[in-house]
PDB file of N, CA and C in Angstrom:
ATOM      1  N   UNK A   1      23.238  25.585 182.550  1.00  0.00           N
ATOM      2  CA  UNK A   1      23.991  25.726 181.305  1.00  0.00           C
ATOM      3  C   UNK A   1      24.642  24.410 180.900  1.00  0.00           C
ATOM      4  N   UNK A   2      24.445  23.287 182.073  1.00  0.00           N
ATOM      5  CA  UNK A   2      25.443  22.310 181.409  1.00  0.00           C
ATOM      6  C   UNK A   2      26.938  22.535 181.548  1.00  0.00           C
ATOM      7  N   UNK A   3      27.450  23.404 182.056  1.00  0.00           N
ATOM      8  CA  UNK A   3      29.217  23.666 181.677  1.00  0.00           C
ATOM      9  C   UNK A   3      29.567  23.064 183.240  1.00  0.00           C
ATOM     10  N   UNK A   4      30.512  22.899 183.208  1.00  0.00           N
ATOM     11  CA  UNK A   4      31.046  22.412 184.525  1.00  0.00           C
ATOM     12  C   UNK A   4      31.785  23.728 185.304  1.00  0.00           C
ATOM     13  N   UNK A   5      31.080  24.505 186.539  1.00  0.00           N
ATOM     14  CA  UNK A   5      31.423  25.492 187.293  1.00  0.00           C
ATOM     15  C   UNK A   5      32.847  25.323 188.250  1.00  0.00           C
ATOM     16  N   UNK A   6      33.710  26.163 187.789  1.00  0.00           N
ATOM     17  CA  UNK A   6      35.265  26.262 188.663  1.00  0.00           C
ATOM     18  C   UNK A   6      35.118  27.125 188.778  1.00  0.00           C
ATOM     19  N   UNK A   7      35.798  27.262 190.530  1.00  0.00           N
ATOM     20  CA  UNK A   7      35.968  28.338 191.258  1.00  0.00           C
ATOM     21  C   UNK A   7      37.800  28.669 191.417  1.00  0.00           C
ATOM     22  N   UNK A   8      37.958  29.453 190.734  1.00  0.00           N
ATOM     23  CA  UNK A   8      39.518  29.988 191.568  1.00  0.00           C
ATOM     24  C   UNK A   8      39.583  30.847 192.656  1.00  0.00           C
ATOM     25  N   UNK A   9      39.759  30.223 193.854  1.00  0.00           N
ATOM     26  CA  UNK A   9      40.199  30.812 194.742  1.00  0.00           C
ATOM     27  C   UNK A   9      41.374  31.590 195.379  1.00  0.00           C
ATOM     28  N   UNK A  10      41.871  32.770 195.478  1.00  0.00           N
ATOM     29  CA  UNK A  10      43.043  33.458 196.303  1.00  0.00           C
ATOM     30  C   UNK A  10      42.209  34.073 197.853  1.00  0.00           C
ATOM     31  N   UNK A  11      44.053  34.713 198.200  1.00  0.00           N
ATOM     32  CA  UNK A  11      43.320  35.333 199.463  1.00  0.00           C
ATOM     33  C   UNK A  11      43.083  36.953 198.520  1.00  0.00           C
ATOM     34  N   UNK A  12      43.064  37.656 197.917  1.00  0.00           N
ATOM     35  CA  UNK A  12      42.438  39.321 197.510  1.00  0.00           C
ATOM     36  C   UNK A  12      41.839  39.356 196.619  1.00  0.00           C
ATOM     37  N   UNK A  13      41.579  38.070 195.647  1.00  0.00           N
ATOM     38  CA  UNK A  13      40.961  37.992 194.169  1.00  0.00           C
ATOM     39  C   UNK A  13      41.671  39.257 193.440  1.00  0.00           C
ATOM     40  N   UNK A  14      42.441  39.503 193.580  1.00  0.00           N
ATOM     41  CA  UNK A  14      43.339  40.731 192.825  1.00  0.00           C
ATOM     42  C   UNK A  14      43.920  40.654 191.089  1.00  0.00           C
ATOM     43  N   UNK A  15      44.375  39.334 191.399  1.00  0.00           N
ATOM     44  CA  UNK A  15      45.633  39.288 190.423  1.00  0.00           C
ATOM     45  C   UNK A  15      45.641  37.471 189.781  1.00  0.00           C
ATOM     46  N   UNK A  16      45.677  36.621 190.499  1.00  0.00           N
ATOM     47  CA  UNK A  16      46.169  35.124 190.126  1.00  0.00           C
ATOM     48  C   UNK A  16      45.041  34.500 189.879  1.00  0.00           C
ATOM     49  N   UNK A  17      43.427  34.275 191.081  1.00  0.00           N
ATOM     50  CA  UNK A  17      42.695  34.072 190.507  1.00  0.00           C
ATOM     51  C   UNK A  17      41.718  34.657 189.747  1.00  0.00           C
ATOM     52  N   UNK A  18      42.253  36.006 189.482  1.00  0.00           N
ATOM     53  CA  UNK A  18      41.375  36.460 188.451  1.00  0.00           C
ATOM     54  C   UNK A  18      41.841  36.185 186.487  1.00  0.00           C
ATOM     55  N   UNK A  19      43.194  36.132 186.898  1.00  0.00           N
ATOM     56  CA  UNK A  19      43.997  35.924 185.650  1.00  0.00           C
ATOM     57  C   UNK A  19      43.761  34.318 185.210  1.00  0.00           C
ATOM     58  N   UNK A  20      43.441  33.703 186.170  1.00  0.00           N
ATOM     59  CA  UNK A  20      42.891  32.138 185.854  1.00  0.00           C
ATOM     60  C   UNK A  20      41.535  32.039 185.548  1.00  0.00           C
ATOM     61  N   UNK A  21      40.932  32.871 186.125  1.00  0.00           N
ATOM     62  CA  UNK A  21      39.584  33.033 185.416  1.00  0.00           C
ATOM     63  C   UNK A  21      39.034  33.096 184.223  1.00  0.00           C
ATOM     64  N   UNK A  22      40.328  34.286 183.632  1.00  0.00           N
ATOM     65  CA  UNK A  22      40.379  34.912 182.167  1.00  0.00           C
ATOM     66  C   UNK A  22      40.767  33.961 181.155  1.00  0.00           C
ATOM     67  N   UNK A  23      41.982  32.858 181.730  1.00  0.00           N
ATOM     68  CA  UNK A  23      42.385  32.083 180.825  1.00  0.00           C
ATOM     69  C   UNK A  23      41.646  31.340 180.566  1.00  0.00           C
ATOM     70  N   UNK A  24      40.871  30.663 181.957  1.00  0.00           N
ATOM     71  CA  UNK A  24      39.503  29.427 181.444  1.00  0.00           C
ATOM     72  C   UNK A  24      38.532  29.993 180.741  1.00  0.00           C
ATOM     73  N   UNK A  25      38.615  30.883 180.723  1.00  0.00           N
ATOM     74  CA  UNK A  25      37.438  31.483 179.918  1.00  0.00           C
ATOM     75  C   UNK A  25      37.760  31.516 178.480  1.00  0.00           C
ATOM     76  N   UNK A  26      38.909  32.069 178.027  1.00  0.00           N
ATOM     77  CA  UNK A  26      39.363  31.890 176.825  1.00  0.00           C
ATOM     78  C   UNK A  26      39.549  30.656 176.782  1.00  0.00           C
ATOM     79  N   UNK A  27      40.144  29.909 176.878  1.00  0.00           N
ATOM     80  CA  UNK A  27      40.783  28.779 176.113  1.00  0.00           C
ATOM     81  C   UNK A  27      39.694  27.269 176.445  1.00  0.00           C
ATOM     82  N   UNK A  28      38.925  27.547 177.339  1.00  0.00           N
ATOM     83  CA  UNK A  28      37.570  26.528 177.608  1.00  0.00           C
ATOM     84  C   UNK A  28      36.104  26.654 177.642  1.00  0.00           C
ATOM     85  N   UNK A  29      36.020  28.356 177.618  1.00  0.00           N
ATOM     86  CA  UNK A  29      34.367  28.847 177.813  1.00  0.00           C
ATOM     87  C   UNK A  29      33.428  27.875 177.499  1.00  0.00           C
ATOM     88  N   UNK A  30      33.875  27.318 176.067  1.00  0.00           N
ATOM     89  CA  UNK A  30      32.690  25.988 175.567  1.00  0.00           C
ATOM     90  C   UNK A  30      32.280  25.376 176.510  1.00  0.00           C
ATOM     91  N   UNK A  31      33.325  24.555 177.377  1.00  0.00           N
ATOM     92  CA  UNK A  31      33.335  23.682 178.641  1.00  0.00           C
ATOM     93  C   UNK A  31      32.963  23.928 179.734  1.00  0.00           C
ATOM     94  N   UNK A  32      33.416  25.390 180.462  1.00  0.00           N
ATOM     95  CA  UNK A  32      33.670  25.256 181.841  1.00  0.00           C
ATOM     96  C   UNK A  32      33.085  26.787 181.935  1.00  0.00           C
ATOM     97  N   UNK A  33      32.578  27.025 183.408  1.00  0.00           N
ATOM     98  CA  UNK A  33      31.878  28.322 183.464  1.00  0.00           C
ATOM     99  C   UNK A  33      32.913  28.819 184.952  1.00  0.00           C
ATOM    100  N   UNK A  34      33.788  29.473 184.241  1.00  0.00           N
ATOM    101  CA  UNK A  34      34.918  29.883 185.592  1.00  0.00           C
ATOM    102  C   UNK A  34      34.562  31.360 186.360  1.00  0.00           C
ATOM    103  N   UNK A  35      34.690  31.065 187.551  1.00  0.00           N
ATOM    104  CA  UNK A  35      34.857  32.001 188.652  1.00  0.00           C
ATOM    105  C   UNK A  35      35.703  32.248 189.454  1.00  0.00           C
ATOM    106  N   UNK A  36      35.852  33.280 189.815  1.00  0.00           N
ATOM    107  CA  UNK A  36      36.825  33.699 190.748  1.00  0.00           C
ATOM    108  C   UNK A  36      36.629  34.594 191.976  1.00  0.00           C
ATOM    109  N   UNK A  37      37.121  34.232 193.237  1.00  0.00           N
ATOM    110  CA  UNK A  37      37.006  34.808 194.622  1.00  0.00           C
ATOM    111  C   UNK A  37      38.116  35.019 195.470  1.00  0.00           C
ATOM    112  N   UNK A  38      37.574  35.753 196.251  1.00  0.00           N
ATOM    113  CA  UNK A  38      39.030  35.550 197.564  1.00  0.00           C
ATOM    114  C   UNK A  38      38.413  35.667 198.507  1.00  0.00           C
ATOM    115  N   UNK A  39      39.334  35.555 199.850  1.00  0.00           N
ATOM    116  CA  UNK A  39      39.376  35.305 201.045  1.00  0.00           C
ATOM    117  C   UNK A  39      38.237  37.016 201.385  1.00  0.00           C
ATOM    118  N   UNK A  40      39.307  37.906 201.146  1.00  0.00           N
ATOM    119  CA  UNK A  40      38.798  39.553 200.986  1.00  0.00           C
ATOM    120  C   UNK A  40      38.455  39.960 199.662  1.00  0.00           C
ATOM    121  N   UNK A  41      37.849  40.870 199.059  1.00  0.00           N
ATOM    122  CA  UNK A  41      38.070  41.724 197.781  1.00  0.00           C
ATOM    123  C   UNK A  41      38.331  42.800 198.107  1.00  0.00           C
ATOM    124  N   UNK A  42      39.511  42.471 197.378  1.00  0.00           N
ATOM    125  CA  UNK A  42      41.030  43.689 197.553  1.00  0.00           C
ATOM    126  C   UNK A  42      41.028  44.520 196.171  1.00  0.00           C
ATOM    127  N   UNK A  43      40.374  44.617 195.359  1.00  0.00           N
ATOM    128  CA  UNK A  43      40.296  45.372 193.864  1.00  0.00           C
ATOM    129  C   UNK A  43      41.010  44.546 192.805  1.00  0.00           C
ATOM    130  N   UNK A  44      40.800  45.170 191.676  1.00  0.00           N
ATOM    131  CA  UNK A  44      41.313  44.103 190.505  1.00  0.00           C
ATOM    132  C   UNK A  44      42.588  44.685 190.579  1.00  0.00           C
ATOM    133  N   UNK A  45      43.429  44.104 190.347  1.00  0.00           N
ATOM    134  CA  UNK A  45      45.022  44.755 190.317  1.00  0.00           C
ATOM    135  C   UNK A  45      45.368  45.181 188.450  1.00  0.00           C
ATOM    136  N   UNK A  46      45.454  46.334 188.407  1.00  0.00           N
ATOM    137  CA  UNK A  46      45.817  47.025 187.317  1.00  0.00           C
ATOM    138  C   UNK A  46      46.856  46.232 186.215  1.00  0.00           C
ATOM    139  N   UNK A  47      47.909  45.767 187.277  1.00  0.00           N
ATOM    140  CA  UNK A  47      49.152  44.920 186.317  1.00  0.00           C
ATOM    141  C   UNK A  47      48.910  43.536 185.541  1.00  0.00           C
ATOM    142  N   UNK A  48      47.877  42.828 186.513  1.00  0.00           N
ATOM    143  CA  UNK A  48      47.231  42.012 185.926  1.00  0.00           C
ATOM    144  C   UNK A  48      46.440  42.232 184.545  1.00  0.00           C
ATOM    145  N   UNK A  49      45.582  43.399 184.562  1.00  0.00           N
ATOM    146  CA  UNK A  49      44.711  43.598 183.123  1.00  0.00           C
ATOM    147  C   UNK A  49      45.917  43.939 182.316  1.00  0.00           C
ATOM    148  N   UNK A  50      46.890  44.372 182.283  1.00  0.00           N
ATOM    149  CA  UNK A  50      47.872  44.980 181.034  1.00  0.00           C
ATOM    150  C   UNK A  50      48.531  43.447 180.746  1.00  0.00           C
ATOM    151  N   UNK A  51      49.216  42.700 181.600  1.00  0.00           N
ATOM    152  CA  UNK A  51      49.473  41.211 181.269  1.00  0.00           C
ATOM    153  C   UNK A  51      48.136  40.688 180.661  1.00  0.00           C
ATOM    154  N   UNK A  52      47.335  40.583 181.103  1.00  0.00           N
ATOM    155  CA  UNK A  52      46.021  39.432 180.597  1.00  0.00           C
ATOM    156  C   UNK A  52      45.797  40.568 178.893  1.00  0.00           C
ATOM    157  N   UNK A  53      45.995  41.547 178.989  1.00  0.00           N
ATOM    158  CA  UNK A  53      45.822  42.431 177.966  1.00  0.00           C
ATOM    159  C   UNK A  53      46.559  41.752 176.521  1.00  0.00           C
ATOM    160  N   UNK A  54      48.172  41.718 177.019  1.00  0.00           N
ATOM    161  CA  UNK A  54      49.380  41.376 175.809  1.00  0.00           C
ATOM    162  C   UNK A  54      48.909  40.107 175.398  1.00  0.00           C
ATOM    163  N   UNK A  55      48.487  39.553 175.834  1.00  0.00           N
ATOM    164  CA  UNK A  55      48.315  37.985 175.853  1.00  0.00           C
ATOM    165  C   UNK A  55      46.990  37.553 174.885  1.00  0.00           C
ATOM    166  N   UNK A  56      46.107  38.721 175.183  1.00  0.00           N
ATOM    167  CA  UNK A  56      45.226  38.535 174.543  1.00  0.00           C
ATOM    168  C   UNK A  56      43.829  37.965 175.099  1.00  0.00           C
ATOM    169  N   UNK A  57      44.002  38.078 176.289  1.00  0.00           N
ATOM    170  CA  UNK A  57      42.854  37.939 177.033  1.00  0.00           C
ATOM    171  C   UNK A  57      42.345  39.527 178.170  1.00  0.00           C
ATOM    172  N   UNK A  58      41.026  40.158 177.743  1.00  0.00           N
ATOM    173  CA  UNK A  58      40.412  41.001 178.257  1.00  0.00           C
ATOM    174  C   UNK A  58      39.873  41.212 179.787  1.00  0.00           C
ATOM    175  N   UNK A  59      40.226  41.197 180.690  1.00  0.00           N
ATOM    176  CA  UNK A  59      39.923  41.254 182.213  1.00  0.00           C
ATOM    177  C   UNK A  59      39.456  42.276 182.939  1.00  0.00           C
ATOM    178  N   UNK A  60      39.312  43.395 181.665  1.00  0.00           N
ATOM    179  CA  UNK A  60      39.194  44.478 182.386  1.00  0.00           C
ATOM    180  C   UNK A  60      37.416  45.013 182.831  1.00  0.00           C
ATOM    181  N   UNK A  61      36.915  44.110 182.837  1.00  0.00           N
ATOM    182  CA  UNK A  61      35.432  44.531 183.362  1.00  0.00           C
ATOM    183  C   UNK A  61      35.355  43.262 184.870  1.00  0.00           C
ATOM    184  N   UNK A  62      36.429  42.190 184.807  1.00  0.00           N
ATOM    185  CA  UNK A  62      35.790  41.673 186.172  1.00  0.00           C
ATOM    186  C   UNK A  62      36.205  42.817 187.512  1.00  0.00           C
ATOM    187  N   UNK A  63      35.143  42.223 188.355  1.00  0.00           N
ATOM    188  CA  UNK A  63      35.322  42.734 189.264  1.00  0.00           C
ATOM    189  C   UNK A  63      35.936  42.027 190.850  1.00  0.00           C
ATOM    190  N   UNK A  64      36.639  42.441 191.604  1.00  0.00           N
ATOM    191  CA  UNK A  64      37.204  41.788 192.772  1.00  0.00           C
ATOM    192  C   UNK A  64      35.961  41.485 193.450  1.00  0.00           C
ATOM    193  N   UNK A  65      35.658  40.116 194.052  1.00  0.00           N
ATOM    194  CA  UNK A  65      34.661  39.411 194.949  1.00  0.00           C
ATOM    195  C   UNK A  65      35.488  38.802 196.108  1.00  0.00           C
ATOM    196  N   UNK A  66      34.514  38.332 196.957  1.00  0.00           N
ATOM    197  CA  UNK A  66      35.002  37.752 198.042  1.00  0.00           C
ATOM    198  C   UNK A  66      34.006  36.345 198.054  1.00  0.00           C
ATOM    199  N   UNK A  67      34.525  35.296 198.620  1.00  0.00           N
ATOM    200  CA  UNK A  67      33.959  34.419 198.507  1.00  0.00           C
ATOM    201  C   UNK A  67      32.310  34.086 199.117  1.00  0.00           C
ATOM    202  N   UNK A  68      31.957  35.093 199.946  1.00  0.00           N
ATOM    203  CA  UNK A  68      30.513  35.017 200.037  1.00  0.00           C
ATOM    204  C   UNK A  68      29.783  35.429 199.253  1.00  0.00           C
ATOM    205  N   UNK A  69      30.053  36.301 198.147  1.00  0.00           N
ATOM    206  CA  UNK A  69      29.489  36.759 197.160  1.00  0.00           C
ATOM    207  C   UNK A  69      28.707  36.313 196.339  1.00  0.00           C
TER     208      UNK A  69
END
């Protein structure tokens, strides 16, 4: 694709790097092709999609991964 691939890493992919995911995606998609993992996949954390929600960014179809994925 040409975009430059970032990985956000946590330890549950739950909540922080998935919400960083969402933002690179909005505010750079042109640029950058963002991902997100963790240590475990611990599920998407619910509180996160209603924040990424107000804000105006949609999260609610990723799914929690783990970094071998």
């Amino acid at each position: 694709s040409g975009k430059l691939k970032i990985l956000f890493l946590c330890t549950a992919n739950s909540c922080r790097s998935q919400m960083a995911e969402g933002w690179a995606q909005q505010l750079k998609g042109n640029f950058i092709e963002p991902y997100s993992a963790g240590i475990i996949a611990q599920g998407l954390n619910r509180s996160a999609v209603t924040v990424m929600q107000k804000g105006g960014v949609d999260i609610s179809h990723h799914s929690s991964k783990d970094v071998g994925s």
